[in-house]
Protein backbone atom coordinates (compact mmCIF):
# COMPACT_ATOMS: atom_id res chain seq x y z
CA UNK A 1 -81.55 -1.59 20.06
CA UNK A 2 -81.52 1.57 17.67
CA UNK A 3 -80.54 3.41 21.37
CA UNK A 4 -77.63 1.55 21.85
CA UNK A 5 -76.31 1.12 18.42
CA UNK A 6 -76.32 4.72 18.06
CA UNK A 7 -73.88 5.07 21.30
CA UNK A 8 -71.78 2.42 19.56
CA UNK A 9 -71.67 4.23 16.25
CA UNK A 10 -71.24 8.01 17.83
CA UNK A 11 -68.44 6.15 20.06
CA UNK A 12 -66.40 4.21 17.45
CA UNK A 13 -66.99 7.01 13.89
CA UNK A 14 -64.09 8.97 15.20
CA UNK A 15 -61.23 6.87 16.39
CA UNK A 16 -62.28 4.34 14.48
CA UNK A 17 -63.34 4.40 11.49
CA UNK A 18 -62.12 8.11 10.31
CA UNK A 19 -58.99 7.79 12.19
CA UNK A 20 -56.00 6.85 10.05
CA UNK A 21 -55.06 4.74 12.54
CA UNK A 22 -57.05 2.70 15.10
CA UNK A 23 -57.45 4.63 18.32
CA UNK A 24 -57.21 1.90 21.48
CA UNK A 25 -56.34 3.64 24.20
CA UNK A 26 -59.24 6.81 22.73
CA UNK A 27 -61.90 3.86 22.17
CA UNK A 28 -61.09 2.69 25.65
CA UNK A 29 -61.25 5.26 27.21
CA UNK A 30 -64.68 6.76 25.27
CA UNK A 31 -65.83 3.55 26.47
CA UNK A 32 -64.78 3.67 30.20
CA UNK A 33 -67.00 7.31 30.14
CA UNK A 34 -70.36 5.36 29.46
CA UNK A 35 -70.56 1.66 31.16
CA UNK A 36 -73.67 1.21 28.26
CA UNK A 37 -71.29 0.89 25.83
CA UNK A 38 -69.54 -2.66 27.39
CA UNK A 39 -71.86 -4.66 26.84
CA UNK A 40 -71.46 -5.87 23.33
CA UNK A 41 -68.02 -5.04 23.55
CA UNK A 42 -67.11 -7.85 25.90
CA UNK A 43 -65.09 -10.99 24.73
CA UNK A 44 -66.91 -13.52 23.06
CA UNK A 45 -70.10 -11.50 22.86
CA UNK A 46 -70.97 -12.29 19.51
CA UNK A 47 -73.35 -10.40 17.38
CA UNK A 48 -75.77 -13.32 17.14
CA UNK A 49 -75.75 -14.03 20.66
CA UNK A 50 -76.32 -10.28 21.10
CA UNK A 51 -79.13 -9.70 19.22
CA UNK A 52 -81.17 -12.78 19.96
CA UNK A 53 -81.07 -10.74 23.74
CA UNK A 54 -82.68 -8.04 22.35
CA UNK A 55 -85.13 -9.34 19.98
CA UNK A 56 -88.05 -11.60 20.58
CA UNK A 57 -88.70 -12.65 16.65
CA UNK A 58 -85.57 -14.74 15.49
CA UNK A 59 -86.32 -12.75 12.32
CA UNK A 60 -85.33 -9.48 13.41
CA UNK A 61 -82.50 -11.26 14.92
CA UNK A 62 -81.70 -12.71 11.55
CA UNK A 63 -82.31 -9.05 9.74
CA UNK A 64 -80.01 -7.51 11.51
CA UNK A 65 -77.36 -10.16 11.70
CA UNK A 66 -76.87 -9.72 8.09
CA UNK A 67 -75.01 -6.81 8.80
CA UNK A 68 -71.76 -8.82 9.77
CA UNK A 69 -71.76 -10.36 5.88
CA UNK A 70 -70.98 -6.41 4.73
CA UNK A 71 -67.71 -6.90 6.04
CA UNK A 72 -67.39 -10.37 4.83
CA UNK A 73 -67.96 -12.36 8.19
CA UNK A 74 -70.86 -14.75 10.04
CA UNK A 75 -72.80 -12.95 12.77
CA UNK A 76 -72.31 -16.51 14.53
CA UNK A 77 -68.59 -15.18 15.39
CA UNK A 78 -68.36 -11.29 14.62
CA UNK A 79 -68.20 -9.58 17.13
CA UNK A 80 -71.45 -7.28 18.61
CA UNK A 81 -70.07 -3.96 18.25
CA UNK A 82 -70.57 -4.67 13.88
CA UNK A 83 -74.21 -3.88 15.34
CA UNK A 84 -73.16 -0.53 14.57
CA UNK A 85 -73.23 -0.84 10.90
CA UNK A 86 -77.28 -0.52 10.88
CA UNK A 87 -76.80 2.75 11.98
CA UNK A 88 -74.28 3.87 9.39
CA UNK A 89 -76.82 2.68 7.00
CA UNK A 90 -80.15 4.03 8.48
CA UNK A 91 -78.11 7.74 7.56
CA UNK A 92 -78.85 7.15 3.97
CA UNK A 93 -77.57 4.44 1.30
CA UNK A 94 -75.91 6.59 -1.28
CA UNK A 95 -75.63 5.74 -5.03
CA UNK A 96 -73.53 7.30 -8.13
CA UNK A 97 -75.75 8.54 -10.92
CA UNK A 98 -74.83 6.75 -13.69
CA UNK A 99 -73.47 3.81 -12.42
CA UNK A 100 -70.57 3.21 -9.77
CA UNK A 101 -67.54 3.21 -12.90
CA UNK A 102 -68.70 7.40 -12.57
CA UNK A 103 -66.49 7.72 -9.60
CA UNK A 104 -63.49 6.34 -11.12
CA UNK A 105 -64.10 8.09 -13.90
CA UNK A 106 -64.51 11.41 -11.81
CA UNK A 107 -61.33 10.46 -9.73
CA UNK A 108 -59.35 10.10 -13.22
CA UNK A 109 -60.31 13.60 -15.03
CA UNK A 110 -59.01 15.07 -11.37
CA UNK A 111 -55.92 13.53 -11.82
CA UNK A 112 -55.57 14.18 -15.43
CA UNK A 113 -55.91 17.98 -14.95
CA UNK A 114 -53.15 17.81 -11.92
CA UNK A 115 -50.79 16.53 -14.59
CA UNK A 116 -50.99 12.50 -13.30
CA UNK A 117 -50.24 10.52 -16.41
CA UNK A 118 -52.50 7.15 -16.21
CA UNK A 119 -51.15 3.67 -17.23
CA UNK A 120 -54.37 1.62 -17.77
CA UNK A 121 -54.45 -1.74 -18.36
CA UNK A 122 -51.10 -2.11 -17.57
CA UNK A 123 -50.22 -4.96 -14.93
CA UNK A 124 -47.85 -4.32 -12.16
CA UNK A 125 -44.62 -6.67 -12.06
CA UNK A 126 -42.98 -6.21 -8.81
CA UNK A 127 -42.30 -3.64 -6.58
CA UNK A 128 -38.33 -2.09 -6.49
CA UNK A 129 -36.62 -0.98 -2.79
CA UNK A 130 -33.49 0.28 -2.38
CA UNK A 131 -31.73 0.57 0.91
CA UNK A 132 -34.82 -0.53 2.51
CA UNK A 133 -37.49 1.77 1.12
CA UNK A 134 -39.98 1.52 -1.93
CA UNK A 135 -38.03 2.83 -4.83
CA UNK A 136 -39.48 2.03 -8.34
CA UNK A 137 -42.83 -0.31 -9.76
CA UNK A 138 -41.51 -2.14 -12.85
CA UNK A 139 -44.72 -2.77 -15.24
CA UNK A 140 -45.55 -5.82 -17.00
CA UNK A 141 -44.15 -4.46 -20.11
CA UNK A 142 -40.61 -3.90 -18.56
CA UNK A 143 -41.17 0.08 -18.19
CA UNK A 144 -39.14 1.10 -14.79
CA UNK A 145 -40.91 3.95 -12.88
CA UNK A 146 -38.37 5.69 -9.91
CA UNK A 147 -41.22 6.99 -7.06
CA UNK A 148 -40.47 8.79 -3.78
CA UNK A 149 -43.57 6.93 -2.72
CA UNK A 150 -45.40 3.93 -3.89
CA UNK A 151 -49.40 2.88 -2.81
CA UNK A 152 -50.46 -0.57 -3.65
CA UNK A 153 -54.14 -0.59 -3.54
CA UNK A 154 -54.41 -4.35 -4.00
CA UNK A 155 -54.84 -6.81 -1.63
CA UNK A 156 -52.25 -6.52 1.23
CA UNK A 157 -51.82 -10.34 0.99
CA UNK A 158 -50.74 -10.07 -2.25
CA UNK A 159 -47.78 -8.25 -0.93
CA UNK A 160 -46.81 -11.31 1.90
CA UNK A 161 -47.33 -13.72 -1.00
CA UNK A 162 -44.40 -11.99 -2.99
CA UNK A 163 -46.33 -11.59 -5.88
CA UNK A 164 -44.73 -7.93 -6.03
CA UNK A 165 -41.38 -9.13 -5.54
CA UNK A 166 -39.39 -10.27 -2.28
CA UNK A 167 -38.41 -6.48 -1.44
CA UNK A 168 -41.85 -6.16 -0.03
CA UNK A 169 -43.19 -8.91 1.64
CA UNK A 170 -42.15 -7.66 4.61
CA UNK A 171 -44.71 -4.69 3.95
CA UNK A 172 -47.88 -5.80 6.08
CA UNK A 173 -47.46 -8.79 9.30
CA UNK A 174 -49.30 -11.90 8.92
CA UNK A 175 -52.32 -11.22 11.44
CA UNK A 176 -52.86 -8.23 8.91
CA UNK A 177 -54.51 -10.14 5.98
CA UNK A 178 -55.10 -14.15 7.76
CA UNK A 179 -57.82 -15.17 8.28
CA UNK A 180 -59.28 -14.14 5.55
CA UNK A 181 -63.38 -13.06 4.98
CA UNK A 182 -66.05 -14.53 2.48
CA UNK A 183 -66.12 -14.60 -0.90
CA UNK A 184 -69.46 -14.11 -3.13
CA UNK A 185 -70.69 -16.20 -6.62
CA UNK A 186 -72.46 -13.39 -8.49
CA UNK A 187 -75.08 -12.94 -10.61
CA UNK A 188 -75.08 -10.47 -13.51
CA UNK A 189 -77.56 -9.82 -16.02
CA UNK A 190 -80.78 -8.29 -17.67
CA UNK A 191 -84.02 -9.70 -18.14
CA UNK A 192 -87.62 -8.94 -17.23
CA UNK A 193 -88.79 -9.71 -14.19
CA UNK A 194 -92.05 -10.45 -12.68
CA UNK A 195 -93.71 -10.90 -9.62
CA UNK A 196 -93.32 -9.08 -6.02
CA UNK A 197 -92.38 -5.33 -6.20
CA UNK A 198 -88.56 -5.08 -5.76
CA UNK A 199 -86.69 -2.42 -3.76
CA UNK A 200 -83.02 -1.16 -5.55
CA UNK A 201 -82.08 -3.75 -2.57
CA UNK A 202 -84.02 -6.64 -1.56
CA UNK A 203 -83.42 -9.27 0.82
CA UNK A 204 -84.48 -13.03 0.63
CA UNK A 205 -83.77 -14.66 3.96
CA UNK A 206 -83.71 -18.46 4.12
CA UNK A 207 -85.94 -19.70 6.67
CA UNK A 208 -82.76 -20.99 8.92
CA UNK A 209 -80.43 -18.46 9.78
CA UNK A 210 -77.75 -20.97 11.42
CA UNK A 211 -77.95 -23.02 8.52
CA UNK A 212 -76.07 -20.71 5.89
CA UNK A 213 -73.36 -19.75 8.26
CA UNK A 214 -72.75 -23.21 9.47
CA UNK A 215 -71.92 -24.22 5.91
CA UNK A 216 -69.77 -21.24 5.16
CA UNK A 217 -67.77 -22.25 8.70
CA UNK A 218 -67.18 -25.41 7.03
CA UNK A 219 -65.91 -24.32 3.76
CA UNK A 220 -68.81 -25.07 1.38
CA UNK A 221 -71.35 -22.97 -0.17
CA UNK A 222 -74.32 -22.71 1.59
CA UNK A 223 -77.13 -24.97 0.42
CA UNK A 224 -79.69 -23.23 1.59
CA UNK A 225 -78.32 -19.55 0.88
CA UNK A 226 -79.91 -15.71 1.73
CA UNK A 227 -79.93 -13.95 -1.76
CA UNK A 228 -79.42 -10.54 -2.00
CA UNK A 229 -80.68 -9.00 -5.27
CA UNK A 230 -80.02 -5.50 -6.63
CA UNK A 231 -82.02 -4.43 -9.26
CA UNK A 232 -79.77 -1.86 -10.55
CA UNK A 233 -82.79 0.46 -12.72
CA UNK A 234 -85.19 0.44 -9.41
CA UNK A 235 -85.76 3.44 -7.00
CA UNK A 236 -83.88 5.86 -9.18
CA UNK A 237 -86.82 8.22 -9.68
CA UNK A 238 -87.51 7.13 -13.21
CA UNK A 239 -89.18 5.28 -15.12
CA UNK A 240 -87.77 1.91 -15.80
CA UNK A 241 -86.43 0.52 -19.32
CA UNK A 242 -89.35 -1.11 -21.69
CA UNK A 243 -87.26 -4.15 -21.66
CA UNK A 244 -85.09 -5.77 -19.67
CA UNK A 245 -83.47 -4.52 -16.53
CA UNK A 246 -80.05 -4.94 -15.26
CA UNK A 247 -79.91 -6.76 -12.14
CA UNK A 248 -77.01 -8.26 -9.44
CA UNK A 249 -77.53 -11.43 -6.93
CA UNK A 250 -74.88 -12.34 -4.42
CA UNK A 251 -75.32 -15.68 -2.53
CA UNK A 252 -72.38 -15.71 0.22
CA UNK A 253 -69.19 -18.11 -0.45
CA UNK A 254 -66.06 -18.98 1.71
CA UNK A 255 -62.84 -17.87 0.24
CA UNK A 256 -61.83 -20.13 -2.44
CA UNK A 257 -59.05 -22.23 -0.49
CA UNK A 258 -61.13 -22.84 2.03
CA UNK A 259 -63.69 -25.51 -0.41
CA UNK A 260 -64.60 -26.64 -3.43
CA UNK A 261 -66.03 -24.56 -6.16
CA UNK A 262 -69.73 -24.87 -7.05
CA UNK A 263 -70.05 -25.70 -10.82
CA UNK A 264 -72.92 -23.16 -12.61
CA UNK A 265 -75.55 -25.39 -12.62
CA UNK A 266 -75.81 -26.16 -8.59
CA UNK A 267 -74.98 -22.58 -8.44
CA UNK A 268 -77.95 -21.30 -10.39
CA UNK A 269 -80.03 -24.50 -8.77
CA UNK A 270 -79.51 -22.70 -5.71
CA UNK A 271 -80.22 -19.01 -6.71
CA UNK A 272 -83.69 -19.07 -9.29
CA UNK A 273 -85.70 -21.78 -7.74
CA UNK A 274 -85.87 -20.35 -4.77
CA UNK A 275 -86.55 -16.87 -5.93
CA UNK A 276 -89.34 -18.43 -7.92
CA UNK A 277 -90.84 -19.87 -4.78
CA UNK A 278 -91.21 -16.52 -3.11
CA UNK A 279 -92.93 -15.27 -7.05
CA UNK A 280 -89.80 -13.59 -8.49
CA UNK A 281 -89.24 -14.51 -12.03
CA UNK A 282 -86.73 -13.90 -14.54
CA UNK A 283 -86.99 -14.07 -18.88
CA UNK A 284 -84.17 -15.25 -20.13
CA UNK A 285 -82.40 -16.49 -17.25
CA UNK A 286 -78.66 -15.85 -17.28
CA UNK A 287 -76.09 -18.46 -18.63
CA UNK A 288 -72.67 -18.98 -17.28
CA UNK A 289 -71.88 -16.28 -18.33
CA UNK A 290 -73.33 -14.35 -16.10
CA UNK A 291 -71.74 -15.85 -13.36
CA UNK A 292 -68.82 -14.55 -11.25
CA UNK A 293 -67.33 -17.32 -8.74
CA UNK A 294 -64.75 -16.92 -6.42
CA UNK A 295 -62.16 -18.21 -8.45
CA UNK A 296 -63.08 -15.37 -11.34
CA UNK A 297 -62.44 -12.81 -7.97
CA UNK A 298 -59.44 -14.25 -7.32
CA UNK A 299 -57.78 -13.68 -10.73
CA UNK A 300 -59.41 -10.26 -10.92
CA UNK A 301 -57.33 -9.22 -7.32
CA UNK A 302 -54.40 -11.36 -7.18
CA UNK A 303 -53.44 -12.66 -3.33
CA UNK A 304 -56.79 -11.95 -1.83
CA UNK A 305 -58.05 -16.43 -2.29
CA UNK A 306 -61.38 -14.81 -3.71
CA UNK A 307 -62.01 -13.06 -0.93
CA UNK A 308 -63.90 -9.77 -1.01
CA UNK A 309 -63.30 -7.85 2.34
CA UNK A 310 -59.84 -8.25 2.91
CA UNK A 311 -59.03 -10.12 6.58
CA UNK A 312 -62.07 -11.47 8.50
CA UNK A 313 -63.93 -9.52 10.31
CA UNK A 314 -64.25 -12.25 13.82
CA UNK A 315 -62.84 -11.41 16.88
CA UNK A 316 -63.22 -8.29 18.99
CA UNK A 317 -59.51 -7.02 17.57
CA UNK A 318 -59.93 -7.59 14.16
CA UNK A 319 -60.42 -3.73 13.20
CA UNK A 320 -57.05 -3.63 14.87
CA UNK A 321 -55.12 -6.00 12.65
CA UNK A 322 -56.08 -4.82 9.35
CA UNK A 323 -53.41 -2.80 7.88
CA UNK A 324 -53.18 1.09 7.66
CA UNK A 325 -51.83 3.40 5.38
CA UNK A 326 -48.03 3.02 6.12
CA UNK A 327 -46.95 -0.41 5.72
CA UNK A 328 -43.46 -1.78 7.11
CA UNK A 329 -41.66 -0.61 3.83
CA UNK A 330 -40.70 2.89 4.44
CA UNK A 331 -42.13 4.53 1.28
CA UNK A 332 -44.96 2.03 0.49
CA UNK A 333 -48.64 2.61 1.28
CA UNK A 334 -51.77 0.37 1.06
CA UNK A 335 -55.57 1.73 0.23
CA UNK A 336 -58.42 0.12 -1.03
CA UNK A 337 -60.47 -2.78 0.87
CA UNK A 338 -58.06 -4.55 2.68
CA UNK A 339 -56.53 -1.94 4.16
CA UNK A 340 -57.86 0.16 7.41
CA UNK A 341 -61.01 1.22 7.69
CA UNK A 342 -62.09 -1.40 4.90
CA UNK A 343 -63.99 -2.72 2.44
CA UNK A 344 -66.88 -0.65 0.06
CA UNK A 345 -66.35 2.07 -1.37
CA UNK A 346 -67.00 4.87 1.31
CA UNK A 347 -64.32 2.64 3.41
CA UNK A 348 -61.76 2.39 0.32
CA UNK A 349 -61.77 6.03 -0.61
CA UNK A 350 -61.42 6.75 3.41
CA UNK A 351 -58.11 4.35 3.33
CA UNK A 352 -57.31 6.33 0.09
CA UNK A 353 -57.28 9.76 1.83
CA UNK A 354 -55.29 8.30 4.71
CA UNK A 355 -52.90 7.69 2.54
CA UNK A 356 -52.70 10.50 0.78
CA UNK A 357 -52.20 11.91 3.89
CA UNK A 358 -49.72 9.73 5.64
CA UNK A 359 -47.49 10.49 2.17
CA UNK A 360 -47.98 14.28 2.79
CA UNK A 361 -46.57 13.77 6.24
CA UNK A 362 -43.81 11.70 5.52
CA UNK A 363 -42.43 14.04 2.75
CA UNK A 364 -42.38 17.02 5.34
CA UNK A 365 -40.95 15.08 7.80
CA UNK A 366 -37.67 14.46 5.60
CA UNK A 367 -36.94 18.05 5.40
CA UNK A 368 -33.17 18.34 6.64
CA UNK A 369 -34.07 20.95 8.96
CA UNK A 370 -36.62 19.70 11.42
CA UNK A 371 -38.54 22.28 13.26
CA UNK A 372 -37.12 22.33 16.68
CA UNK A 373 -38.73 20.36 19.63
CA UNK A 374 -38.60 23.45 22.01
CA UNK A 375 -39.11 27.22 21.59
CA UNK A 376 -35.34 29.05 21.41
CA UNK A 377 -32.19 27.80 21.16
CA UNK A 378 -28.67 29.06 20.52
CA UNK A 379 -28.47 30.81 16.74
CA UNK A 380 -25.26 29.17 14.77
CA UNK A 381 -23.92 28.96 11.61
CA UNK A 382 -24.57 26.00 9.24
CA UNK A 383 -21.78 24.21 7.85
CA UNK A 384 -23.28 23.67 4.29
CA UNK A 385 -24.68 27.18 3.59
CA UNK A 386 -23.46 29.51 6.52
CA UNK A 387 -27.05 29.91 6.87
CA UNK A 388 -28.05 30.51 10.81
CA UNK A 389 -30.15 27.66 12.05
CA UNK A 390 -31.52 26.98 15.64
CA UNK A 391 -29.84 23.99 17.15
């Protein structure tokens, strides 16, 4: 397994995942070069059905199934090749000392010092075009700001939805945010804990693996869910707080259109019993308060139903629909998680580069004198500036 997963991952890095756009016919043919690489890559090879070949204990199965949910999606219908994901992770899991605001934080004093002026907590309105390109962002507060180039760094859907104005919606094609991946409910709080040792990251698997996914398939919130808990003060090489430490818990949820909400009580029902069945206690436990459902994600990024990864990750193609940098605005770019490569942050601040790039490239490609597409040429005047220009 580790064997072949590290083909997949050497094979798909490049034109894949760093590419700023999607590589077919260099994936192809990278695959073509080494038949072990078909396998999981053939149609309706899901990454369940894969793995249970190549594992004996259902529970490795199960452990590295999980891998599909990091891009929002059941291993029952993602495809195999998100197999490669394990490997991306067995390099290292990376945090940001101090917390993960530090990055944006970081990414703002580097754009204060070029001279970027920074309009926080100021909403969007809609997105101006003129003569078919992105032209202007009008703010919630009526301010009108003329661009050359605009990035939207929201959910793509938002865009089809009109929700930045009808000039855009245009901007990304409906197989490029629908169907759409899970959504999360969220724990958030301190307390003390007690019981088994806890990892930065630990796992607690239900004891059915179908189970969970079957219920997310249907639109409900699992009943019987895998928590994943991140105990936010643990393996950073020091000591821990004398009172209470911060922690996370995500239990998996379908986006919110697809089901009815769970109210806080069946939510937490399903979350703290079962922890305290495997020894893990909290004091206090956290109120309502501490809860973030996927209607709370859904006002926090408008357009994206709650979800949390952008467009769902099942079928073999699906890398291939999500949007890239240039949308089908001239002058508007998407970044952030549901854009190409995808969601987390190593993914986002990839799609964030590609667009940086793609504007770069796009600006020199307006110059009114084009480099020629062959050497020489016959030397003439211009008829602007009498300036000699190849032709």
């Amino acid at each position: 397994f580790a064997a072949e997963t590290r083909r997949l991952f050497a094979a798909f890095d490049g034109p894949m995942m760093r590419a700023a756009r999607p590589a077919l016919p260099a994936l192809a043919a990278r695959v073509l070069s080494d038949p072990r690489l078909i396998p999981p890559l053939l149609p309706g090879r899901t990454l369940a059905r894969w793995l249970a070949g190549r594992f004996s204990d259902p529970r490795l199965a199960q452990l590295f199934g999980r891998y599909a949910t990091y891009v929002g999606g059941s291993p029952l219908a993602a495809p195999a090749v998100l197999a490669l994901i394990w490997q991306s992770e067995a390099r290292g899991v990376w945090r940001v000392e101090g917390g993960m605001h530090r990055l944006a934080q970081a990414l703002a004093a580097l754009a204060l010092r070029a001279g970027v002026r920074l309009c926080l907590g100021t909403g969007a309105a809609r997105i101006e075009t003129a003569g078919g390109r992105a032209a202007a962002v009008v703010t919630e507060a009526g301010e009108r700001l003329p661009a050359l180039a605009v990035v939207h760094a929201g959910d793509p859907r938002a865009l089809a939805l009109g929700l930045l104005g009808p000039g855009v919606t245009r901007a990304v094609r409906p197989a490029a945010h629908a169907p759409r991946s899970l959504s999360a409910y969220v724990w958030s709080f301190a307390a003390r804990a007690s019981g088994p040792p806890l990892a930065h990251h630990t796992v607690f698997f239900d004891a059915d693996p179908r189970a969970e996914f079957d219920d997310l398939a249907r639109g409900r919130a699992p009943r019987a869910p895998t928590l994943y808990l991140c105990a936010e003060d643990r393996g950073t090489g020091r000591p821990l707080p004398a009172g209470a430490e911060r922690f996370e818990i995500i239990l998996n949820a379908p986006p919110l259109s697809a089901g009815p909400l769970e109210d806080t009580e069946t939510c937490r029902l399903r979350t703290f019993p079962v922890l305290a069945r495997s020894g893990l206690a909290f004091d206090p436990l956290p109120d309502g308060r501490g809860l973030t459902t996927p209607a709370d994600f859904a006002a926090l990024f408008p357009g994206s139903d709650g979800s949390l990864y952008g467009r769902s990750p099942h079928g073999l193609l699906a890398p291939f629909a999500r949007p890239t940098a240039r949308s089908r605005v001239p002058g508007l770019y998407l970044a952030g998680g549901g854009a190409h490569p995808g969601a987390g942050i190593p993914m986002a601040t990839l799609s964030g580069r590609h667009a940086a790039a793609a504007i770069l490239q796009d600006r020199a490609s307006t110059s009114r004198f084009r480099p020629t597409a062959m050497p020489g040429g016959i030397s003439t005047a211009s008829p602007t500036t009498g300036a000699a220009r190849s032709r």
